[in-house]
PDB file of N, CA and C in Angstrom:
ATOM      1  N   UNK A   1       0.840  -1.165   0.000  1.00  0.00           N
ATOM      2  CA  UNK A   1       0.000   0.000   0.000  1.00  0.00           C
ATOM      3  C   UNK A   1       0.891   1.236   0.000  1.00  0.00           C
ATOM      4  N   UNK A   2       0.459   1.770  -0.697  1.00  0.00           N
ATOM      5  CA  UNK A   2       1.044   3.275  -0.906  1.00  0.00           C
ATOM      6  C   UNK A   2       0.163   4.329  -0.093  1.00  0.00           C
ATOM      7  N   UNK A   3       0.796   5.160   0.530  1.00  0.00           N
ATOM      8  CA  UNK A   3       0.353   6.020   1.592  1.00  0.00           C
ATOM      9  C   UNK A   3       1.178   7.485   1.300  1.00  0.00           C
ATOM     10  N   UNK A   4      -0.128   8.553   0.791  1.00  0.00           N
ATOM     11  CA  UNK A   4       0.491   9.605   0.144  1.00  0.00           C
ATOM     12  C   UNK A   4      -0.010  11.005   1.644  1.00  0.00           C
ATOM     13  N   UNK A   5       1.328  11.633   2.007  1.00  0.00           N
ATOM     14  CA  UNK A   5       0.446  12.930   3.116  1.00  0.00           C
ATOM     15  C   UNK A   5       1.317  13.950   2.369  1.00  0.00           C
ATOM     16  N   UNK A   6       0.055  15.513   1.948  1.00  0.00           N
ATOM     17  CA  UNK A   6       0.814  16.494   1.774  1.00  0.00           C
ATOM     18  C   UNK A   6       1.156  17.322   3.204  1.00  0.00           C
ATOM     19  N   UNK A   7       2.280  17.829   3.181  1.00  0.00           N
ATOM     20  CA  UNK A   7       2.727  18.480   3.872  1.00  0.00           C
ATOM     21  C   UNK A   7       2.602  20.108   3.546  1.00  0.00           C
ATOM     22  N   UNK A   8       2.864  20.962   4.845  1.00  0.00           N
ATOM     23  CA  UNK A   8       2.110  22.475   4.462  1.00  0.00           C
ATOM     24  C   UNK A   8       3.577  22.910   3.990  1.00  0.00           C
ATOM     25  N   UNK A   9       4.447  22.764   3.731  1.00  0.00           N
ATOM     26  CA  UNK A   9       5.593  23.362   2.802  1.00  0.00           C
ATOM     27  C   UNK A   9       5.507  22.588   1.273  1.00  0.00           C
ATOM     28  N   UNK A  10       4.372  22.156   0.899  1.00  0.00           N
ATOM     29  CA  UNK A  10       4.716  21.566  -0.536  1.00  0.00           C
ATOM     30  C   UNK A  10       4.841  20.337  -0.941  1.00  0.00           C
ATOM     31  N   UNK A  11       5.522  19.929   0.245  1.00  0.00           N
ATOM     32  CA  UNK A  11       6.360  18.221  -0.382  1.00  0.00           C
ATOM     33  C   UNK A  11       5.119  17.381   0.159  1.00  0.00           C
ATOM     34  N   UNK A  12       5.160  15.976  -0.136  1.00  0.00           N
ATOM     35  CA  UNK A  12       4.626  15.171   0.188  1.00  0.00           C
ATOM     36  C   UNK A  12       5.192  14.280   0.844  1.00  0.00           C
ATOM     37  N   UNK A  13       4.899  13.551   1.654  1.00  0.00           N
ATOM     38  CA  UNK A  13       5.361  12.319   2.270  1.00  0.00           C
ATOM     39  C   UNK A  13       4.963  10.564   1.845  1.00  0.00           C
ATOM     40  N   UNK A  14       5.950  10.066   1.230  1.00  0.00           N
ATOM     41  CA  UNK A  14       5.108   8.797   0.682  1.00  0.00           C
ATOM     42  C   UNK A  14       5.642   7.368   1.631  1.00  0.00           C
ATOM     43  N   UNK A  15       4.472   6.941   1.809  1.00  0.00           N
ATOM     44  CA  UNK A  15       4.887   6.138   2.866  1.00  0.00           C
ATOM     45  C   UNK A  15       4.664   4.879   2.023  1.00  0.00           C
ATOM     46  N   UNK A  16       5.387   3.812   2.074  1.00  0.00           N
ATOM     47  CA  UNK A  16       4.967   1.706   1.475  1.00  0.00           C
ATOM     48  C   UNK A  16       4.806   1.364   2.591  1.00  0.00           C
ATOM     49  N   UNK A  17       3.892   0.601   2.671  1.00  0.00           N
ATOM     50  CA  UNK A  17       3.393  -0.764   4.097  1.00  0.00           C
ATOM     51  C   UNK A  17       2.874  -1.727   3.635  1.00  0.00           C
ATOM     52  N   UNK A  18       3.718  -2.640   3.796  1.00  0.00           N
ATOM     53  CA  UNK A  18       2.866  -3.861   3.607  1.00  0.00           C
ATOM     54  C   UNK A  18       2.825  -4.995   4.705  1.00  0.00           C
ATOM     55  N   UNK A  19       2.216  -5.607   4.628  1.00  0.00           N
ATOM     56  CA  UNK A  19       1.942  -6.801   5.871  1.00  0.00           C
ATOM     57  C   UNK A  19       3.229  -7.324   6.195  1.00  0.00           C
ATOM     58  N   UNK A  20       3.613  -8.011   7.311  1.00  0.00           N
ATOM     59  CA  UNK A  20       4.750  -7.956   7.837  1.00  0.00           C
ATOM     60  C   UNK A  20       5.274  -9.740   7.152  1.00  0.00           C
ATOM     61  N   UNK A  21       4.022 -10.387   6.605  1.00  0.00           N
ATOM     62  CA  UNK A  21       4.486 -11.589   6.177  1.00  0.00           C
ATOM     63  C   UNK A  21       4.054 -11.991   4.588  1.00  0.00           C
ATOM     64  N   UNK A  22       3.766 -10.339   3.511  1.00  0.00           N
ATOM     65  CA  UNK A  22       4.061 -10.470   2.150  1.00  0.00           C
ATOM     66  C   UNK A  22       5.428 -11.260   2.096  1.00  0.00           C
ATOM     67  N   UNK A  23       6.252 -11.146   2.799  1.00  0.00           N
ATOM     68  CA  UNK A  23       8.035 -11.497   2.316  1.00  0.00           C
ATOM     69  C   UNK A  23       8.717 -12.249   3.248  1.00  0.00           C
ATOM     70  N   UNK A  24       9.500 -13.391   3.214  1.00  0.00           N
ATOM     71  CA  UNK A  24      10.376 -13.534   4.256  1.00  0.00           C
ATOM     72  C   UNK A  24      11.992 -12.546   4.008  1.00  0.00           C
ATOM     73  N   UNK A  25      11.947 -12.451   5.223  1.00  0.00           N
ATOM     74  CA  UNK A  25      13.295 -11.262   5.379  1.00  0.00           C
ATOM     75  C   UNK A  25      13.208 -10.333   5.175  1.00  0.00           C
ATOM     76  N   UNK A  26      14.292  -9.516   4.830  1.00  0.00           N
ATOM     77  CA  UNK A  26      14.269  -8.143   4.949  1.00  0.00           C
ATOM     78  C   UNK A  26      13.512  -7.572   3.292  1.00  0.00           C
ATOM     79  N   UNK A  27      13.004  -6.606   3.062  1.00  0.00           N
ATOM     80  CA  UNK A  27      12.535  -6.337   1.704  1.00  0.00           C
ATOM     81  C   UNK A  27      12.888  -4.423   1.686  1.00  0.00           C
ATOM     82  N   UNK A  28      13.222  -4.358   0.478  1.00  0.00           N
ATOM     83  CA  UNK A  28      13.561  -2.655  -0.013  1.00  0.00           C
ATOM     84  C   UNK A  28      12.682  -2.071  -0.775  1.00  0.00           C
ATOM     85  N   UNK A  29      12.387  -0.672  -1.005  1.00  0.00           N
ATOM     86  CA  UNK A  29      11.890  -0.452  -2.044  1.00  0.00           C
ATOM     87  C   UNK A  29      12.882   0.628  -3.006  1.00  0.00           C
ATOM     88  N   UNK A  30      12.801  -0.039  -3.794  1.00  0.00           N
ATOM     89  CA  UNK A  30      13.778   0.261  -4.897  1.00  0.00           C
ATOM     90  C   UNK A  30      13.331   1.403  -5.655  1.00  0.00           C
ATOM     91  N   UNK A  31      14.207   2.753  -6.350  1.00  0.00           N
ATOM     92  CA  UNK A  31      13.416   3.024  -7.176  1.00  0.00           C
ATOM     93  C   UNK A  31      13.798   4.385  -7.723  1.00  0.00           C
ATOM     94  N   UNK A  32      13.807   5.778  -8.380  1.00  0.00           N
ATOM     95  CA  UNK A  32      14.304   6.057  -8.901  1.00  0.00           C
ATOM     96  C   UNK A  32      14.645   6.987  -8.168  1.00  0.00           C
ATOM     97  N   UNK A  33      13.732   7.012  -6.980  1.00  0.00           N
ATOM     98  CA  UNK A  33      14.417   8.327  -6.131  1.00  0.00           C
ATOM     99  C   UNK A  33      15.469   8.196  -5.050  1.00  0.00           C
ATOM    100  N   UNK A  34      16.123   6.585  -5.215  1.00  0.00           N
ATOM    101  CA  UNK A  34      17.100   6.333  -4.514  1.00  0.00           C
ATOM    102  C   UNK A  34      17.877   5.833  -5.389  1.00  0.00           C
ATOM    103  N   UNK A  35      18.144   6.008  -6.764  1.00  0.00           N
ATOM    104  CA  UNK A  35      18.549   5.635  -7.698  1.00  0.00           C
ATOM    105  C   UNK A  35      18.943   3.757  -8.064  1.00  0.00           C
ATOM    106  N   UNK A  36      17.879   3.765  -7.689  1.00  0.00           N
ATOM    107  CA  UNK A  36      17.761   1.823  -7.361  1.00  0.00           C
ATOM    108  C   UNK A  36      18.995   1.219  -6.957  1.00  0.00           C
ATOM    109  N   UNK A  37      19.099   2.011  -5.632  1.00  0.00           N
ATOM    110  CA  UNK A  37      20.250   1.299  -4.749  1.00  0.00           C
ATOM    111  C   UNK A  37      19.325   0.222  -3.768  1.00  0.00           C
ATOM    112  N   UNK A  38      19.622  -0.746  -4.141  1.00  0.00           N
ATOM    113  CA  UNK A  38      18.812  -1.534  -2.921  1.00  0.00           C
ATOM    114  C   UNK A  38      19.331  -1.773  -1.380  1.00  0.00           C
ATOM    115  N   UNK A  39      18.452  -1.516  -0.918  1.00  0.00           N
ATOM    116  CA  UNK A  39      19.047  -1.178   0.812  1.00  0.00           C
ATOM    117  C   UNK A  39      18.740  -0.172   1.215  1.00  0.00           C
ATOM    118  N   UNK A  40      18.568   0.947   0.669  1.00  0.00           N
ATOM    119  CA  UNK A  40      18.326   2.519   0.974  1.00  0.00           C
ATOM    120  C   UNK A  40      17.356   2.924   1.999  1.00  0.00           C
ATOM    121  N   UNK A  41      16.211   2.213   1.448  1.00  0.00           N
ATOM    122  CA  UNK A  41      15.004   2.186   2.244  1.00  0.00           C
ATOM    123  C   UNK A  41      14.444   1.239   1.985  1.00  0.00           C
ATOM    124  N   UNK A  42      14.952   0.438   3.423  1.00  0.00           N
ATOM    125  CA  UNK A  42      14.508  -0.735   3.896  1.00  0.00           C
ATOM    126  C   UNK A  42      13.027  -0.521   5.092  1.00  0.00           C
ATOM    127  N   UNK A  43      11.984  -1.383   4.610  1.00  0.00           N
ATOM    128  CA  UNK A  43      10.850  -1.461   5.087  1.00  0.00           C
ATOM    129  C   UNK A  43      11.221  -2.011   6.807  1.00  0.00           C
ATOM    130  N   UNK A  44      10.571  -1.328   7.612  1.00  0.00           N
ATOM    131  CA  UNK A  44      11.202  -1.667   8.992  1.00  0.00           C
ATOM    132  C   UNK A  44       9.740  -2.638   9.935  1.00  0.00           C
ATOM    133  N   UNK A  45       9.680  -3.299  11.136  1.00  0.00           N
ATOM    134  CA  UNK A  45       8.527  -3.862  11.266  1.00  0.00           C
ATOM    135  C   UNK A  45       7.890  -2.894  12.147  1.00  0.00           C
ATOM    136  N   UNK A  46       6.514  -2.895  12.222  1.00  0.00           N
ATOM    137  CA  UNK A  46       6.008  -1.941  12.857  1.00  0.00           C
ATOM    138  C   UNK A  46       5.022  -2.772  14.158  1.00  0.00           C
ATOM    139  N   UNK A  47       4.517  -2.054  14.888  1.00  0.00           N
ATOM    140  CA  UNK A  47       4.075  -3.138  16.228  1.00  0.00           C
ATOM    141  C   UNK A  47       2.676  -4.133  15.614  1.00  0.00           C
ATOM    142  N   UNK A  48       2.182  -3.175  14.656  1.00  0.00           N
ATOM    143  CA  UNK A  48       0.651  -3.263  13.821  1.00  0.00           C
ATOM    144  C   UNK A  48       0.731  -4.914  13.321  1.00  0.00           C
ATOM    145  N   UNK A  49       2.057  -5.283  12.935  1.00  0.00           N
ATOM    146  CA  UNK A  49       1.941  -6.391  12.163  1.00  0.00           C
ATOM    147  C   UNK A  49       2.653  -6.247  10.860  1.00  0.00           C
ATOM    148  N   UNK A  50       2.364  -4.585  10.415  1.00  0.00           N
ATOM    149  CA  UNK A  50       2.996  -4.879   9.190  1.00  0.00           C
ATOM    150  C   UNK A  50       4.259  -4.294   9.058  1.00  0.00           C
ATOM    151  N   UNK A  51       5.140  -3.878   8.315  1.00  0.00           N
ATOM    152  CA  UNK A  51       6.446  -2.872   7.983  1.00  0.00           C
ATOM    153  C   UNK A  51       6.184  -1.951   6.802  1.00  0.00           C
ATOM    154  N   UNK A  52       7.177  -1.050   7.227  1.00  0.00           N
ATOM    155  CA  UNK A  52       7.179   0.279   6.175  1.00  0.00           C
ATOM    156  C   UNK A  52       8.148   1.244   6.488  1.00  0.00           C
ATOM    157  N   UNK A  53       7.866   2.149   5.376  1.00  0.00           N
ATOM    158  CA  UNK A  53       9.236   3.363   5.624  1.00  0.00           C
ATOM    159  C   UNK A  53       9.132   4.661   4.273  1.00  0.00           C
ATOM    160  N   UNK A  54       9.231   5.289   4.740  1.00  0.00           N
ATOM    161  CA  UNK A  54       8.703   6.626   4.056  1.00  0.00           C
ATOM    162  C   UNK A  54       9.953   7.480   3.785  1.00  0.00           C
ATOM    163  N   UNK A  55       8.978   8.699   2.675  1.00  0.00           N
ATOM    164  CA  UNK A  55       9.952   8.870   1.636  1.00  0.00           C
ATOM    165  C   UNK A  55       9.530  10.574   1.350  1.00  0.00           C
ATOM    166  N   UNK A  56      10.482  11.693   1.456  1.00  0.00           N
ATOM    167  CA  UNK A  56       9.661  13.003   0.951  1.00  0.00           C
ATOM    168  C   UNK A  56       9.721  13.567  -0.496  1.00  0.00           C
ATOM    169  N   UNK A  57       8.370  13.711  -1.095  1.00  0.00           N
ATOM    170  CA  UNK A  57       9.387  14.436  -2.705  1.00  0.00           C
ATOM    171  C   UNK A  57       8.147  15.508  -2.531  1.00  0.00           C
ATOM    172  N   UNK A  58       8.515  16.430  -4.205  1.00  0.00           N
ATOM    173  CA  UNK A  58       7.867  17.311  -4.423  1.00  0.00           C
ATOM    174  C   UNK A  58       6.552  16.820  -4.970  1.00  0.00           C
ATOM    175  N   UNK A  59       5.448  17.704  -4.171  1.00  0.00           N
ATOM    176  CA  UNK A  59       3.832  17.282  -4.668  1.00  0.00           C
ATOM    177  C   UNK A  59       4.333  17.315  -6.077  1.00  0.00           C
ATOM    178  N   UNK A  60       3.258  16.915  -7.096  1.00  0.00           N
ATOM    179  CA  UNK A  60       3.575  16.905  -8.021  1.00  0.00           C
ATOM    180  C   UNK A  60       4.457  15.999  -9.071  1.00  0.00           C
ATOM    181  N   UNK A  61       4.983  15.294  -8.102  1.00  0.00           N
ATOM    182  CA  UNK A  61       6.288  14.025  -8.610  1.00  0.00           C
ATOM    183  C   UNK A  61       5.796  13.205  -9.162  1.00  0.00           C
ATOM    184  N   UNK A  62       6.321  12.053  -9.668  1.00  0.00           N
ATOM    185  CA  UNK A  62       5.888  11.006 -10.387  1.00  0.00           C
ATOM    186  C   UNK A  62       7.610   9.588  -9.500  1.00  0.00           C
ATOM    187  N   UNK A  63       6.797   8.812  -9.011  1.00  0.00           N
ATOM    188  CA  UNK A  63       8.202   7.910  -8.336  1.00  0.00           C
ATOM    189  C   UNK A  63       7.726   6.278  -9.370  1.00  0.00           C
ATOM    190  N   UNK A  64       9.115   5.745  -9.626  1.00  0.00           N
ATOM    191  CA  UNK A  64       8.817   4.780 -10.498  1.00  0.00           C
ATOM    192  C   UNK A  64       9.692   3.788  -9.214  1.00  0.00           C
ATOM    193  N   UNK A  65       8.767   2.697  -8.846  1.00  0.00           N
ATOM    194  CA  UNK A  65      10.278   1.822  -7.901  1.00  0.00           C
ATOM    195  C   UNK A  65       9.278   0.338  -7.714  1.00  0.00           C
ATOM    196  N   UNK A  66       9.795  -0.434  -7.330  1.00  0.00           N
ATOM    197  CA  UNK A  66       9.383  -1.943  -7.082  1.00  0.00           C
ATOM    198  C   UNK A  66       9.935  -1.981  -5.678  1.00  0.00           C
ATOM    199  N   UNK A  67       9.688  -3.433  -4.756  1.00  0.00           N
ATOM    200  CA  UNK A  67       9.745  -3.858  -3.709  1.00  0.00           C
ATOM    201  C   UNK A  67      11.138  -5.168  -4.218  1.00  0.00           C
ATOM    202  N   UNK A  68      11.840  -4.923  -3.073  1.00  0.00           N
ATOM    203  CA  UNK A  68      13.348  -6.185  -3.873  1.00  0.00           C
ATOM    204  C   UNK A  68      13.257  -6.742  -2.562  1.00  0.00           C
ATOM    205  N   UNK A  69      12.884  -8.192  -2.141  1.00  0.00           N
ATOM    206  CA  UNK A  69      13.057  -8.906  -0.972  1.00  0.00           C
ATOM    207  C   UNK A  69      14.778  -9.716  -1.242  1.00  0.00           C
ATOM    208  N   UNK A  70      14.492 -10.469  -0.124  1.00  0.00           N
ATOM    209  CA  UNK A  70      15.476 -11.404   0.432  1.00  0.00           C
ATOM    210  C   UNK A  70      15.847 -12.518  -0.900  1.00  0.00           C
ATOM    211  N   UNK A  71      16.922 -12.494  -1.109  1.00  0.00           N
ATOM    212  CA  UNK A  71      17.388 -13.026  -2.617  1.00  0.00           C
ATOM    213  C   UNK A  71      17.122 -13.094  -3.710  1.00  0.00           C
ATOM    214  N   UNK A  72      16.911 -11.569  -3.881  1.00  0.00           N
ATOM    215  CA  UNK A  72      16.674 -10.416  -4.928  1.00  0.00           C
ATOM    216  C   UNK A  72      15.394 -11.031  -5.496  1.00  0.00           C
ATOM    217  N   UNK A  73      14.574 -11.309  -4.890  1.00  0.00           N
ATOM    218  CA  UNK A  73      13.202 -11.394  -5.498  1.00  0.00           C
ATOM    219  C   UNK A  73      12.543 -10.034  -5.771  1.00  0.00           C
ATOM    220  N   UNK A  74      11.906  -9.122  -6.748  1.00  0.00           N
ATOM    221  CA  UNK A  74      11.605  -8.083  -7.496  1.00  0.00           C
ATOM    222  C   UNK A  74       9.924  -8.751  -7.276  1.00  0.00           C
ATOM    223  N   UNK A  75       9.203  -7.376  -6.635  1.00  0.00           N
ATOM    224  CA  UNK A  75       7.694  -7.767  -6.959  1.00  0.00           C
ATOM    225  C   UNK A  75       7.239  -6.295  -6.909  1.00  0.00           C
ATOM    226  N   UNK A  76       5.833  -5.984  -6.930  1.00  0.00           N
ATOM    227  CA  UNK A  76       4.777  -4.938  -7.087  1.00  0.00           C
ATOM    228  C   UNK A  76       4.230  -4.632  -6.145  1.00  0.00           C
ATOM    229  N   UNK A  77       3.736  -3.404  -5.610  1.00  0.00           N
ATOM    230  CA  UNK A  77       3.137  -3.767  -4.770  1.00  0.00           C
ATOM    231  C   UNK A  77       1.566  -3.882  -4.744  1.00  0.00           C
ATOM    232  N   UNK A  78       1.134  -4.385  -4.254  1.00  0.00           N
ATOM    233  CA  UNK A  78      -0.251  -5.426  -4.218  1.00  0.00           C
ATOM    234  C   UNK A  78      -1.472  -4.419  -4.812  1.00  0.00           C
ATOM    235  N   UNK A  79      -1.206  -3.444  -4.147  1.00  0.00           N
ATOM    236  CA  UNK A  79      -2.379  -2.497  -4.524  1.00  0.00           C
ATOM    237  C   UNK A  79      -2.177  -0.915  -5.271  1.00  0.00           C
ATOM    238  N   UNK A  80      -0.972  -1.275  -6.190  1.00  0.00           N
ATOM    239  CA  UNK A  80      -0.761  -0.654  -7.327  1.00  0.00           C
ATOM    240  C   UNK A  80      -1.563  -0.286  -8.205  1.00  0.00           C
ATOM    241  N   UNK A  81      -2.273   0.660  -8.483  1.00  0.00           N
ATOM    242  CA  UNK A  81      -3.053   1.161  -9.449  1.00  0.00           C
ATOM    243  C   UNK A  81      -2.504   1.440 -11.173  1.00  0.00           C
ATOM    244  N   UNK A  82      -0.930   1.795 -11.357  1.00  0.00           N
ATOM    245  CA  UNK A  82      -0.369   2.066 -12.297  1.00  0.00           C
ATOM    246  C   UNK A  82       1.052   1.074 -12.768  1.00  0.00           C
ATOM    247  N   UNK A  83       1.374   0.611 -13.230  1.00  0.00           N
ATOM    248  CA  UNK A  83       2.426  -0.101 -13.669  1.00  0.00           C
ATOM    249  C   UNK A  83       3.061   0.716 -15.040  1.00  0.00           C
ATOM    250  N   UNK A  84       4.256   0.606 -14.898  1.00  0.00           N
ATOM    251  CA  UNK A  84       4.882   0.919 -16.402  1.00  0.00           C
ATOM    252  C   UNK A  84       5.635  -0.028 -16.613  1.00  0.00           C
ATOM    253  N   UNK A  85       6.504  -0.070 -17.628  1.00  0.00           N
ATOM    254  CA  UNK A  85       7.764  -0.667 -18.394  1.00  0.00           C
ATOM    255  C   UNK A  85       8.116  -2.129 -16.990  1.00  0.00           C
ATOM    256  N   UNK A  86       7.721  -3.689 -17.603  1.00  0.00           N
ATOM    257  CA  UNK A  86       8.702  -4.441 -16.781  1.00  0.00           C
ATOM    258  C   UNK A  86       8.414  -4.303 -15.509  1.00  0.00           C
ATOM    259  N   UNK A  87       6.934  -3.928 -15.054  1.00  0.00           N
ATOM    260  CA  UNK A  87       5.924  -4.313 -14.179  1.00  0.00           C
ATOM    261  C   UNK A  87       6.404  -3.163 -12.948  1.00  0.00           C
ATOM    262  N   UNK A  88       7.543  -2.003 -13.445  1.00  0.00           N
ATOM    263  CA  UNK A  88       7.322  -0.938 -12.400  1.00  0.00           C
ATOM    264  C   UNK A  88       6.511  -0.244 -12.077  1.00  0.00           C
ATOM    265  N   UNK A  89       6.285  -0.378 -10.759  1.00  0.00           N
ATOM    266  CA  UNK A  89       4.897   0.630 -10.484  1.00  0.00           C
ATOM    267  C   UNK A  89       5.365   1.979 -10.424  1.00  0.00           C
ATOM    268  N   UNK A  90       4.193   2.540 -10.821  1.00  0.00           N
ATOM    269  CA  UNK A  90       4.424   4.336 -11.229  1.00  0.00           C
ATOM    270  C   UNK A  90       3.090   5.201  -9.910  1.00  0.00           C
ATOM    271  N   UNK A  91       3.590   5.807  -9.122  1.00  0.00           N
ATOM    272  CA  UNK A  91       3.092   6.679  -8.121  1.00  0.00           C
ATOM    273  C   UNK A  91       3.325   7.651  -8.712  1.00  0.00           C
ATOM    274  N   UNK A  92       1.795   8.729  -8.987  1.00  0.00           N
ATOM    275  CA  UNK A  92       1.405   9.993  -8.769  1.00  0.00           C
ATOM    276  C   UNK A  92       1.390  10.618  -7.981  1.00  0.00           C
ATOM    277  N   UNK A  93       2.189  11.624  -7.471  1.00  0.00           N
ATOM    278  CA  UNK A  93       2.417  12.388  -6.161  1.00  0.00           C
ATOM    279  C   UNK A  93       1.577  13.483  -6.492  1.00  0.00           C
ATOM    280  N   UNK A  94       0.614  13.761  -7.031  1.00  0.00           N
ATOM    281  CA  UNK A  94       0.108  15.192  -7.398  1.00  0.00           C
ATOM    282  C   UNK A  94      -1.415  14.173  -6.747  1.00  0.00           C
ATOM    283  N   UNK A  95      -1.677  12.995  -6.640  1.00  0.00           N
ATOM    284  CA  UNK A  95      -3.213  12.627  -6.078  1.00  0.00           C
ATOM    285  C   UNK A  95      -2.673  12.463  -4.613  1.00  0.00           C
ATOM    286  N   UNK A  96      -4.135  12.687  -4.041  1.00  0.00           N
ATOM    287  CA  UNK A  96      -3.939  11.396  -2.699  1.00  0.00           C
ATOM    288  C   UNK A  96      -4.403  10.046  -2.861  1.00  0.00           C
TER     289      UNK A  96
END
């Protein structure tokens, strides 16, 4: 799940969460605003059950990135509305 908050200076805050047992091990989200370094932002566990970890850009952005688990498994995330090129999902930062 993608989790979009504007903030009163402009930027947005984008948060990924997903259930804490989509993946075994650790999982990243990859993507262009970390220049698909995997590791960068690593999904952390949260008490809820699930994990996540958030991200600030300019309202208005467009973020292209996938989820990279534990021996480089590459997936989507579940409730992706947009996909581009080779099943990357594409987030609109200009909606909530």
């Amino acid at each position: 799940m993608i989790r979009k908050r504007r903030q009163k200076n402009g930027m947005v805050t984008v948060t990924w969460v997903l259930p804490f047992d989509v993946h075994d091990g650790p999982v990243s989200v990859v993507g262009c605003f970390n220049d698909w370094t995997p590791g960068s932002h690593v999904l952390g566990k949260r008490s809820n059950g699930t994990r996540s970890v958030s991200w600030t850009a300019p309202a208005g952005a467009e973020t292209r990135f996938r989820y990279l688990g534990h021996g480089g498994r590459w997936f989507s995330d579940p409730d992706a509305t947009s996909h581009g090129v080779d099943g990357v999902v594409v987030a609109d930062l200009s909606r909530n």
